[in-house]
N, C-alpha and C. Protein backbone atom coordinates (compact mmCIF):
# COMPACT_ATOMS: atom_id res chain seq x y z
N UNK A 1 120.95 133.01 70.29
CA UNK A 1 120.96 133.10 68.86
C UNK A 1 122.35 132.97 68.26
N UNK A 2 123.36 133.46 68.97
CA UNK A 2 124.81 132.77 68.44
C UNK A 2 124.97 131.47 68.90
N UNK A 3 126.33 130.87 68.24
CA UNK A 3 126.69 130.07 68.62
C UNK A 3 128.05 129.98 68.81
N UNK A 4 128.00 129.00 70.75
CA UNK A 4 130.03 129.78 70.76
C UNK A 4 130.27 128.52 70.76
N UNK A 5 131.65 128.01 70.57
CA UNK A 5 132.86 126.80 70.79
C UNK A 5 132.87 127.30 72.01
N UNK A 6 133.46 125.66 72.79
CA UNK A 6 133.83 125.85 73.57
C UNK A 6 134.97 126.42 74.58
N UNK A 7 135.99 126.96 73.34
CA UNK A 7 136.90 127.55 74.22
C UNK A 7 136.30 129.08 74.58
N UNK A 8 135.16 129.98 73.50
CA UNK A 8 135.10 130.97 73.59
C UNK A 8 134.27 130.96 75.02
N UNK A 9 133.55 129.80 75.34
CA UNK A 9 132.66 130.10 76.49
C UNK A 9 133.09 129.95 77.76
N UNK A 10 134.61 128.98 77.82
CA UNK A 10 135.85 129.04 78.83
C UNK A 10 136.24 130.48 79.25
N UNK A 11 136.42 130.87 77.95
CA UNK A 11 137.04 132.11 78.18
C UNK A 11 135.93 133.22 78.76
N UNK A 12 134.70 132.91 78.81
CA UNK A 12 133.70 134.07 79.09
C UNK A 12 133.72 133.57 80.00
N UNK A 13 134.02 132.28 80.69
CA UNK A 13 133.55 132.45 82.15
C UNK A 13 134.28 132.73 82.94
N UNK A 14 135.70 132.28 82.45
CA UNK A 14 136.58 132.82 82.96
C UNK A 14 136.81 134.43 83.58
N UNK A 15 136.27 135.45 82.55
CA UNK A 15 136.53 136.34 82.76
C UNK A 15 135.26 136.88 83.32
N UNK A 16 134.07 135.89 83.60
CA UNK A 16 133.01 136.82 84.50
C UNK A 16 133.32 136.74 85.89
N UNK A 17 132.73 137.40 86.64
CA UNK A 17 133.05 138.09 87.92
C UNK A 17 132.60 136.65 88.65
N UNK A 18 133.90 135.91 89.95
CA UNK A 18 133.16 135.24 90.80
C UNK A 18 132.24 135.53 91.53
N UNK A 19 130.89 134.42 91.30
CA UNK A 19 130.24 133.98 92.58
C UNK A 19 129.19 135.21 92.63
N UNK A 20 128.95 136.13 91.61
CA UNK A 20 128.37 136.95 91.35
C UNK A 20 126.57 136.40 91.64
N UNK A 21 126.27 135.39 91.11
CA UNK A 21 124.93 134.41 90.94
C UNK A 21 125.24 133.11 91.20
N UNK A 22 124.43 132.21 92.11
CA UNK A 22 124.78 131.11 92.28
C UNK A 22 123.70 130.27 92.44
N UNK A 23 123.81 129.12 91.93
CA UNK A 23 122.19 128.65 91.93
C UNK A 23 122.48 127.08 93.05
N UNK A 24 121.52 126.52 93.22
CA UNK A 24 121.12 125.10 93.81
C UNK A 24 121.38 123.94 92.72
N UNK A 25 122.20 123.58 92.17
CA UNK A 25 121.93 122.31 91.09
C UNK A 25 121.45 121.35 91.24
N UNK A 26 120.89 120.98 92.78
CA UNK A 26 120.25 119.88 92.91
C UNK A 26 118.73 120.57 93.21
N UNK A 27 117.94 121.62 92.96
CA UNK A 27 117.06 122.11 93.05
C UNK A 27 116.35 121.57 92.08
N UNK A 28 114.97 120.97 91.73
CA UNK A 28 114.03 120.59 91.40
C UNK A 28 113.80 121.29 89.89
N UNK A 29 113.91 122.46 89.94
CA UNK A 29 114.18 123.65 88.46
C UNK A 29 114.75 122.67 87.60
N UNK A 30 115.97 122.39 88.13
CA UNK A 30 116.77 122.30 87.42
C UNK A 30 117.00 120.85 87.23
N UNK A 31 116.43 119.62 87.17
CA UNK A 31 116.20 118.06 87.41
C UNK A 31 115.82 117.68 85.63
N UNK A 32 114.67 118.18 84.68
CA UNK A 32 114.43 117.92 83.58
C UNK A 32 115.30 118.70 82.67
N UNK A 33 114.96 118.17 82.02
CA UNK A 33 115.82 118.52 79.89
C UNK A 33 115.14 119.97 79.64
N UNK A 34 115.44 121.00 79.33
CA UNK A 34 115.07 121.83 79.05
C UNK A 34 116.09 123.44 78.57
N UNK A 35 115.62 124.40 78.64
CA UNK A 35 116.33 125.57 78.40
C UNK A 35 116.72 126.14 79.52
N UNK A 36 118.24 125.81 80.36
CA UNK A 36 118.61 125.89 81.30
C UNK A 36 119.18 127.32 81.47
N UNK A 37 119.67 127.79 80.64
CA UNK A 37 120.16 129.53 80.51
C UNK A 37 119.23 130.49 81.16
N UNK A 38 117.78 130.36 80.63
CA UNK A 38 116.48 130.66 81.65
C UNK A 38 116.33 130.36 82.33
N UNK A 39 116.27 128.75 83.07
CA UNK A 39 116.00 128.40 84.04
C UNK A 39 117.28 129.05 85.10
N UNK A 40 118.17 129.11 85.07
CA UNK A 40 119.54 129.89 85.89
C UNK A 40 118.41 131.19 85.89
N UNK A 41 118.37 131.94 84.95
CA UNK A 41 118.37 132.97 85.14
C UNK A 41 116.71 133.52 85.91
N UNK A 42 115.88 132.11 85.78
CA UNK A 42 114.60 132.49 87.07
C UNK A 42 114.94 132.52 88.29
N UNK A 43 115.98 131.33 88.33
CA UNK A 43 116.22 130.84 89.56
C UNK A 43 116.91 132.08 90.39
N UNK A 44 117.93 133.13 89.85
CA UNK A 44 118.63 134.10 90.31
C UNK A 44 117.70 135.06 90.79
N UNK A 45 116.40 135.60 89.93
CA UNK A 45 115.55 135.96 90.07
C UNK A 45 114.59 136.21 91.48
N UNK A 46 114.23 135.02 91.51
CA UNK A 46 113.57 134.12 92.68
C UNK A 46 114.17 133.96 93.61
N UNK A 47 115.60 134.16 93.44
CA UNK A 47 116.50 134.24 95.02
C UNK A 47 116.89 135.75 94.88
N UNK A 48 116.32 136.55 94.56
CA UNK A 48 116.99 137.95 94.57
C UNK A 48 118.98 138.41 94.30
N UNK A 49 119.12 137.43 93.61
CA UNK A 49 120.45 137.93 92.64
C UNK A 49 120.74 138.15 91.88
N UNK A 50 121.89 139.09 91.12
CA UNK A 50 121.54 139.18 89.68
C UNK A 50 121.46 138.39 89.23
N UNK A 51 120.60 138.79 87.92
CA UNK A 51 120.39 138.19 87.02
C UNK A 51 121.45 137.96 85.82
N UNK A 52 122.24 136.75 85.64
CA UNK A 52 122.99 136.69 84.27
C UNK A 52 122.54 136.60 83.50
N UNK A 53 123.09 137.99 82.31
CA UNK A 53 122.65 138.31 81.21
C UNK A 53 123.59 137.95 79.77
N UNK A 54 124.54 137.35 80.35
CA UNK A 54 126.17 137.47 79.24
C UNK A 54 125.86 135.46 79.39
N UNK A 55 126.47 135.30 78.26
CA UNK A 55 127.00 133.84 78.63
C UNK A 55 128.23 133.61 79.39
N UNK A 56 128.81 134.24 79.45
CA UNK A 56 129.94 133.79 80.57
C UNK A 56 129.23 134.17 82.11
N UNK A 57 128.47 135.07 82.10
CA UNK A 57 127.98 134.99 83.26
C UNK A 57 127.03 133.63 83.81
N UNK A 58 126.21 133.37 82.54
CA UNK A 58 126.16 131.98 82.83
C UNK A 58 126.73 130.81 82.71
N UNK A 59 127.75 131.23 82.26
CA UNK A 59 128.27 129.72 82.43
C UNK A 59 129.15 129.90 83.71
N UNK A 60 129.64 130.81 84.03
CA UNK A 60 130.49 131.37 85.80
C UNK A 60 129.22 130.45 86.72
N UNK A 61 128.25 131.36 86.62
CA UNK A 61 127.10 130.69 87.43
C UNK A 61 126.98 129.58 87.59
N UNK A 62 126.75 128.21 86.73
CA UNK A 62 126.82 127.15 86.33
C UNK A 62 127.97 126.45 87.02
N UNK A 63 129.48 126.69 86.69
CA UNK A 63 130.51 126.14 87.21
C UNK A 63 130.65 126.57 88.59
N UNK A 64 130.39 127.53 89.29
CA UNK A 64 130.56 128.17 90.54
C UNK A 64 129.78 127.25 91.31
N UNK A 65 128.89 127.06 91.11
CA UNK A 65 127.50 126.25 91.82
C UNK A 65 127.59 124.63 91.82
N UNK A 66 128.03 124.23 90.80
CA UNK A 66 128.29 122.90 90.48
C UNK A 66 129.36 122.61 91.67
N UNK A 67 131.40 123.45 90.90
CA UNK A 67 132.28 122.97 92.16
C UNK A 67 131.95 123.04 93.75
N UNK A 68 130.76 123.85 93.86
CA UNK A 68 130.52 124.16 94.90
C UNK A 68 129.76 123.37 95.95
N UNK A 69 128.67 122.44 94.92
CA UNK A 69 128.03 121.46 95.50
C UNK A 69 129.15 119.93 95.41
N UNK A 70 130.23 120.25 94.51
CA UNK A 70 131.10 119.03 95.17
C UNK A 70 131.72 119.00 96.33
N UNK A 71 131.99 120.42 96.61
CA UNK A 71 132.90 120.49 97.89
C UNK A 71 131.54 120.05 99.08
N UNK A 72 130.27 120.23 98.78
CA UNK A 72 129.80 119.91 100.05
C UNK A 72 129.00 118.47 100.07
N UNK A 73 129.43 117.56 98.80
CA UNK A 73 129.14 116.06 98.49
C UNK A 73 130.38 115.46 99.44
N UNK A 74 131.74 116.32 99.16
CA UNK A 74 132.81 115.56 100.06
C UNK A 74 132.64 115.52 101.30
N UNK A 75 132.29 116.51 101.46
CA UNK A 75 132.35 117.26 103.44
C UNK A 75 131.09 115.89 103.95
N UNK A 76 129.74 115.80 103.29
CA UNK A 76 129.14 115.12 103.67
C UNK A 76 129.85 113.89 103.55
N UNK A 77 130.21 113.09 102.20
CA UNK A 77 131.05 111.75 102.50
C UNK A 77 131.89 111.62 103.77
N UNK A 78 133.15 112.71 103.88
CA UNK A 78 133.83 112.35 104.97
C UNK A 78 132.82 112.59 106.63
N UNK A 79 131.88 113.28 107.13
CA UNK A 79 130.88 113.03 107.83
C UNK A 79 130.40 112.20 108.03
N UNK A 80 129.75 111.05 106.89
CA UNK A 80 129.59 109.86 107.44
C UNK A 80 130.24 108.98 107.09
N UNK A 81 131.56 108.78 106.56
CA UNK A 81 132.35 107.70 106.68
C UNK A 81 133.74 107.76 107.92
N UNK A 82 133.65 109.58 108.42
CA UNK A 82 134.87 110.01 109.51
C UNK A 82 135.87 109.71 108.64
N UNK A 83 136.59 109.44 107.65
CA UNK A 83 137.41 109.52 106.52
C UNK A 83 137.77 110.65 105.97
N UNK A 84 139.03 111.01 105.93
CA UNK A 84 139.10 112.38 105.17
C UNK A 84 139.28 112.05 103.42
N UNK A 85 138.80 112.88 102.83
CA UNK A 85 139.11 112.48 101.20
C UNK A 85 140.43 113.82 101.24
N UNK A 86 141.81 113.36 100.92
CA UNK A 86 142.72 114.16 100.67
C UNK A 86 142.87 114.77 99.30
N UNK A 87 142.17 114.07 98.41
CA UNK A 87 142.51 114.31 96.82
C UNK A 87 141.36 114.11 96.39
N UNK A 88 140.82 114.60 95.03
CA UNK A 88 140.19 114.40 94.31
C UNK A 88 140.46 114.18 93.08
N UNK A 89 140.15 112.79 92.61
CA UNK A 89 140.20 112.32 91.43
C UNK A 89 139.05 112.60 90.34
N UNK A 90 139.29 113.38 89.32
CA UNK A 90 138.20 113.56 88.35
C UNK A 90 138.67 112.73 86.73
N UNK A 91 137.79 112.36 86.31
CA UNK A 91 137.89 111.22 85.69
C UNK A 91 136.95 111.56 84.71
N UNK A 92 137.20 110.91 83.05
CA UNK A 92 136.26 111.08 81.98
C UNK A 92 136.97 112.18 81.17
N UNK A 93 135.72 112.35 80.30
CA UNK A 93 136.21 113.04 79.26
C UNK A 93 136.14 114.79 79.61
N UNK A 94 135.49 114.83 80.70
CA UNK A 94 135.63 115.99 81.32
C UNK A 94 136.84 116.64 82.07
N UNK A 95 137.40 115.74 82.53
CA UNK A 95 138.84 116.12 82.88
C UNK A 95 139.43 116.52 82.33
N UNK A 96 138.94 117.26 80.81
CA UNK A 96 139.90 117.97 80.14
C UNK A 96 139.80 119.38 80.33
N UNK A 97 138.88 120.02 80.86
CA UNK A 97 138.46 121.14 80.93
C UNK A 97 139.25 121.66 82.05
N UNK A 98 140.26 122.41 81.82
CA UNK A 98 140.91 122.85 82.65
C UNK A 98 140.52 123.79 83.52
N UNK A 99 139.70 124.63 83.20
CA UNK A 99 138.95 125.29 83.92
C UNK A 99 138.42 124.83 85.55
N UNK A 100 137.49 124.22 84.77
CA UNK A 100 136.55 123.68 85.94
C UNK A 100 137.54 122.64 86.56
N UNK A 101 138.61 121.88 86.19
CA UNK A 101 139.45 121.28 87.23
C UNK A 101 140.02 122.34 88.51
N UNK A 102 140.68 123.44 87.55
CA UNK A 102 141.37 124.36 88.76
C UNK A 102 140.08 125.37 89.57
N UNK A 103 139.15 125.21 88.93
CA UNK A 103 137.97 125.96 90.08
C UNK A 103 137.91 124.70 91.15
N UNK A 104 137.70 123.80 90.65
CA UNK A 104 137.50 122.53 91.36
C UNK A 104 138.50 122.37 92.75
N UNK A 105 139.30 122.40 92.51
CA UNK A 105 140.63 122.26 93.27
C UNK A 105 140.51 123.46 94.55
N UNK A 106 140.43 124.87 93.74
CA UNK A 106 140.02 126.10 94.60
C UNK A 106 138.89 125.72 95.55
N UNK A 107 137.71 125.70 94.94
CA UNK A 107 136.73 124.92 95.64
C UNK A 107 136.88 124.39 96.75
N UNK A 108 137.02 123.04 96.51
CA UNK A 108 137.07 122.17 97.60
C UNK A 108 138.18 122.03 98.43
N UNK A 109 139.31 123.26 98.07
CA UNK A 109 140.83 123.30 98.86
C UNK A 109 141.44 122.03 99.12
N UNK A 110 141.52 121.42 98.10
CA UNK A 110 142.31 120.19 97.94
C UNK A 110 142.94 119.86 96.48
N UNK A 111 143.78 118.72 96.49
CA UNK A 111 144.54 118.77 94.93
C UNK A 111 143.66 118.35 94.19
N UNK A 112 143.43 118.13 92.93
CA UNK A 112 142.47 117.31 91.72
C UNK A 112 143.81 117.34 91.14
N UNK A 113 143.33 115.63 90.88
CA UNK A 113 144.05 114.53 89.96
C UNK A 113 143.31 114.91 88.51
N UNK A 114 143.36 115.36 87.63
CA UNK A 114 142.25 115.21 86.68
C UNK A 114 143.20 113.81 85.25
N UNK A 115 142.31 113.09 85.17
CA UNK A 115 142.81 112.01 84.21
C UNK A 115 142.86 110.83 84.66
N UNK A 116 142.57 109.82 83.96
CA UNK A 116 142.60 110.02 82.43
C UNK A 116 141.52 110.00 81.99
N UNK A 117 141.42 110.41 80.86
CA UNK A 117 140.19 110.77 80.02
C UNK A 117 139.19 109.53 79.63
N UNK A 118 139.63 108.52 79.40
CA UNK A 118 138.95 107.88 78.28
C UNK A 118 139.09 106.10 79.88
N UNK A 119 138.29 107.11 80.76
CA UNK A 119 138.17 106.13 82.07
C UNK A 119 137.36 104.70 82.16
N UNK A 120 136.61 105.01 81.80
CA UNK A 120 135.32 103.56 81.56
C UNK A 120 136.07 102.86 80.37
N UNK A 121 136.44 102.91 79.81
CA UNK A 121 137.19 102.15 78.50
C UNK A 121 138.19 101.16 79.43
N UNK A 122 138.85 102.39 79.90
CA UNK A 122 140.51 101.94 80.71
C UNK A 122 139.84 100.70 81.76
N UNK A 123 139.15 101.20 82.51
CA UNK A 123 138.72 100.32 83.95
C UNK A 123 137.49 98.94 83.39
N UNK A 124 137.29 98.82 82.47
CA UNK A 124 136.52 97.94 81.58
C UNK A 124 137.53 97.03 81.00
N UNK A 125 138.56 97.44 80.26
CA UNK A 125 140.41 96.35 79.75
C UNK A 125 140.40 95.94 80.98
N UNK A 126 140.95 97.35 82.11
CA UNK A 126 141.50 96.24 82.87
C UNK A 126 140.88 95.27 84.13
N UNK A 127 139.47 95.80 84.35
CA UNK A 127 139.11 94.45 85.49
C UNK A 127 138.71 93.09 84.67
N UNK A 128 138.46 93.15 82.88
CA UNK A 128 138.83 92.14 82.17
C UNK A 128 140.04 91.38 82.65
N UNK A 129 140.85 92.13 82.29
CA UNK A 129 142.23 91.51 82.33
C UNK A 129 142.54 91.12 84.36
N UNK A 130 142.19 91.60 85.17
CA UNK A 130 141.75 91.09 86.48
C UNK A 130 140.77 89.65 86.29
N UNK A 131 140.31 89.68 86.11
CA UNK A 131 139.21 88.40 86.16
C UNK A 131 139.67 87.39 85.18
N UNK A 132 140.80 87.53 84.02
CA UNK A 132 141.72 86.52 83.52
C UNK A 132 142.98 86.04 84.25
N UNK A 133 142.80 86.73 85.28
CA UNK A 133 144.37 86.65 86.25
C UNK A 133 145.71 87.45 85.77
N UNK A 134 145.05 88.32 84.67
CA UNK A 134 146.34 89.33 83.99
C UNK A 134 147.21 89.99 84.69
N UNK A 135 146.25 91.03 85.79
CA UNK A 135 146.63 91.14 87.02
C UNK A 135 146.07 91.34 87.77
N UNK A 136 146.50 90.48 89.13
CA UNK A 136 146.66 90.11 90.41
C UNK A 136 145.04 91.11 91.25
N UNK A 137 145.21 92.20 91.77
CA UNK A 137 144.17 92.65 92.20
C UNK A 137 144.11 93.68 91.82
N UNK A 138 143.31 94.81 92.68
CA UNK A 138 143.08 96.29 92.62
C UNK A 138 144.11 97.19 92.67
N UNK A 139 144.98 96.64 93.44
CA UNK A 139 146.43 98.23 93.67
C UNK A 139 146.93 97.57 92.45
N UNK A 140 147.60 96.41 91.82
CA UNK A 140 147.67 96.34 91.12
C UNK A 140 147.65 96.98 89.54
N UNK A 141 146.08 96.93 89.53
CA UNK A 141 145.96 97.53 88.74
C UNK A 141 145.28 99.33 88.49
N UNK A 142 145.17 99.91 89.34
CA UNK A 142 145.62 100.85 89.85
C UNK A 142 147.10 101.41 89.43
N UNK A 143 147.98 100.76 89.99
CA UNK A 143 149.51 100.84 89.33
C UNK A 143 149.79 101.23 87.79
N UNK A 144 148.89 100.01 87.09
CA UNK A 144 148.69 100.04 85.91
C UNK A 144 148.52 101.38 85.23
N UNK A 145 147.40 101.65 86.00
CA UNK A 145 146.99 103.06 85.70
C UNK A 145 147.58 104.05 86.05
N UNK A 146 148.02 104.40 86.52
CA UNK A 146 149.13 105.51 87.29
C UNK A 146 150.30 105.61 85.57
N UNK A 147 151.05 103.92 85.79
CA UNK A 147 152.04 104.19 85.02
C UNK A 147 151.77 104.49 83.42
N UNK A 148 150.63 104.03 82.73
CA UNK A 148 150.24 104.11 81.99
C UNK A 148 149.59 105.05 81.08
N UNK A 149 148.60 106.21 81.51
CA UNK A 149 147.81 107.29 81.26
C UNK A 149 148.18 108.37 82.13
N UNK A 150 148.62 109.41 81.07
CA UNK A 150 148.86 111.19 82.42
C UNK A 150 147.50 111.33 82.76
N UNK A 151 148.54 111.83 83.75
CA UNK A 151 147.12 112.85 84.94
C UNK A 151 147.90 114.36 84.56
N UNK A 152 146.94 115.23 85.00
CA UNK A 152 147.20 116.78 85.65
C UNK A 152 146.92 116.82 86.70
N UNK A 153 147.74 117.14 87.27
CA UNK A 153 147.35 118.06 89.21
C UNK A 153 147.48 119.61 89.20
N UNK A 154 146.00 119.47 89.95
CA UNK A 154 145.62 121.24 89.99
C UNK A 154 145.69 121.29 91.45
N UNK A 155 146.29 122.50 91.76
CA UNK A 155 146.60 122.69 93.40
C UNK A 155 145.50 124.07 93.91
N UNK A 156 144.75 123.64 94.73
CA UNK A 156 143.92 124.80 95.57
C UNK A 156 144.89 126.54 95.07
N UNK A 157 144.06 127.64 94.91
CA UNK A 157 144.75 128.92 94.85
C UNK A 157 143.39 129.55 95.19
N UNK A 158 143.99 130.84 95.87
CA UNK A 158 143.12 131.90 96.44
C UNK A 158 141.79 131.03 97.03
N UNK A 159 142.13 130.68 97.66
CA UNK A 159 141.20 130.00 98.88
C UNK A 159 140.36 130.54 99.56
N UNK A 160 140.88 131.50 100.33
CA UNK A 160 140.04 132.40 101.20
C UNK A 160 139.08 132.66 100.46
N UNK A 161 139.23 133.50 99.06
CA UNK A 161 138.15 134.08 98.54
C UNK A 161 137.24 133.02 97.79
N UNK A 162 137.42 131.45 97.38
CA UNK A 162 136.47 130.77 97.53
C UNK A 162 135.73 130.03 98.68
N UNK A 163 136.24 130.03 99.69
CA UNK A 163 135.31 130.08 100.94
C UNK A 163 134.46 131.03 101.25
N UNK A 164 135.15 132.51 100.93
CA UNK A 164 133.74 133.27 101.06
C UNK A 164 132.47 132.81 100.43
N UNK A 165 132.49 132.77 99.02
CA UNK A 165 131.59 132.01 98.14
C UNK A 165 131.14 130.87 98.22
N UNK A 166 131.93 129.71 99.15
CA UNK A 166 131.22 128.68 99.63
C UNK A 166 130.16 129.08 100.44
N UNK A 167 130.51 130.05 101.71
CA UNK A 167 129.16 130.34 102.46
C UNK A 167 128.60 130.48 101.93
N UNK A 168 128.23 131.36 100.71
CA UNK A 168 127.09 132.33 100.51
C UNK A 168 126.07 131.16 99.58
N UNK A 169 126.96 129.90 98.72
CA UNK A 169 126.57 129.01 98.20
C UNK A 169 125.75 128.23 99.35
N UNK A 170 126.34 127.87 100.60
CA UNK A 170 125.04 127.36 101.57
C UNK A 170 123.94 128.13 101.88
N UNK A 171 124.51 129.33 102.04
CA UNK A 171 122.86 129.74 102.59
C UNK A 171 121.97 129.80 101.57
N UNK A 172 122.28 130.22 100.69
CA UNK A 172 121.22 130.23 99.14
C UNK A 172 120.57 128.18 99.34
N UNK A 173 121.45 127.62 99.57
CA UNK A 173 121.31 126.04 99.40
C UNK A 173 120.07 125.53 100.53
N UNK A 174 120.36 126.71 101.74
CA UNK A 174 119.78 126.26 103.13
C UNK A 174 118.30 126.92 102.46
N UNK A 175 117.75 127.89 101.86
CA UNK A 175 117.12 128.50 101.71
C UNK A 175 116.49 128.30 100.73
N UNK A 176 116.96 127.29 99.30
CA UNK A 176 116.31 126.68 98.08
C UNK A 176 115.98 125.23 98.32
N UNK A 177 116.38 124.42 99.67
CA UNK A 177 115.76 123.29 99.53
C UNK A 177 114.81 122.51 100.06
N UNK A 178 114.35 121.23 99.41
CA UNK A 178 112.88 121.40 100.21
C UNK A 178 113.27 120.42 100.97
């Protein structure tokens, strides 16, 4: 029944307790358009955890679960490609959220590149300008990009204690999927 901006709901999640509730985001619940604040909060239910009752608790929930299923999208990529991914590049207009970059980073215990923002625009000019012979190839223009648009780098912190929370994010994962 309120309504928050988004910095106030940064700040609530910020300050809710990690890893407290953690859900499956690729769980079936959660696949259609709907009232997802409830749906979190069946799903916690149904796995016997608390239940978030605060919006920062849901939105903690939400971001906890999300960085959490990236770190184990990478682990699987490098599994079947035997490739390590050293960095993570996050890209879009989401890369502004500083938040979820430096959970991100914690997460998956690696750096995030976050930027630039306005990515599909950028990589749309320039493989144009590739396919006019503007420039040359991919590192190329790559280069382009580097010199052209900031990035932020967020560096892994308190690690240990998001690995604890990675486990507990698999077994809930081993245990919600079909």
């Amino acid at each position: 029944g309120k309504d928050y901006d988004f910095d106030e709901l940064s700040a609530a999640a910020e300050a809710a307790a990690p890893f407290r509730s953690l859900i499956n985001p690729n769980h079936p619940s959660f696949m259609a358009p709907g009232d997802m604040p409830e749906r979190i909060r069946d799903f916690c239910r149904e796995t016997g955890q608390p239940v978030p009752d605060e919006p920062g608790q849901i939105i903690r929930c939400a971001i906890d679960s999300l960085v959490f299923r990236y770190r184990r999208t990478i682990e699987d990529l490098e599994r079947v490609t035997a490739s390590p991914v050293e960095v993570l590049h996050l890209v879009g207009g989401g890369s502004k959220d500083v938040l979820i970059n430096q959970f991100t980073a914690n997460a998956v215990n690696r750096p995030v590149v976050a930027g630039p923002t306005e990515a599909t625009a950028i990589g749309n000019l320039l493989t144009q300008a590739m396919a006019v012979g503007a420039i040359a190839d991919l590192a190329e223009l790559r280069q382009v990009v580097r010199d052209s648009f900031p990035t932020e780098r967020y560096l892994p912190q308190d690690v240990e204690r998001w690995d604890v929370g990675y486990r507990r994010y698999l077994e809930l994962c081993q245990k919600t999927e079909l």
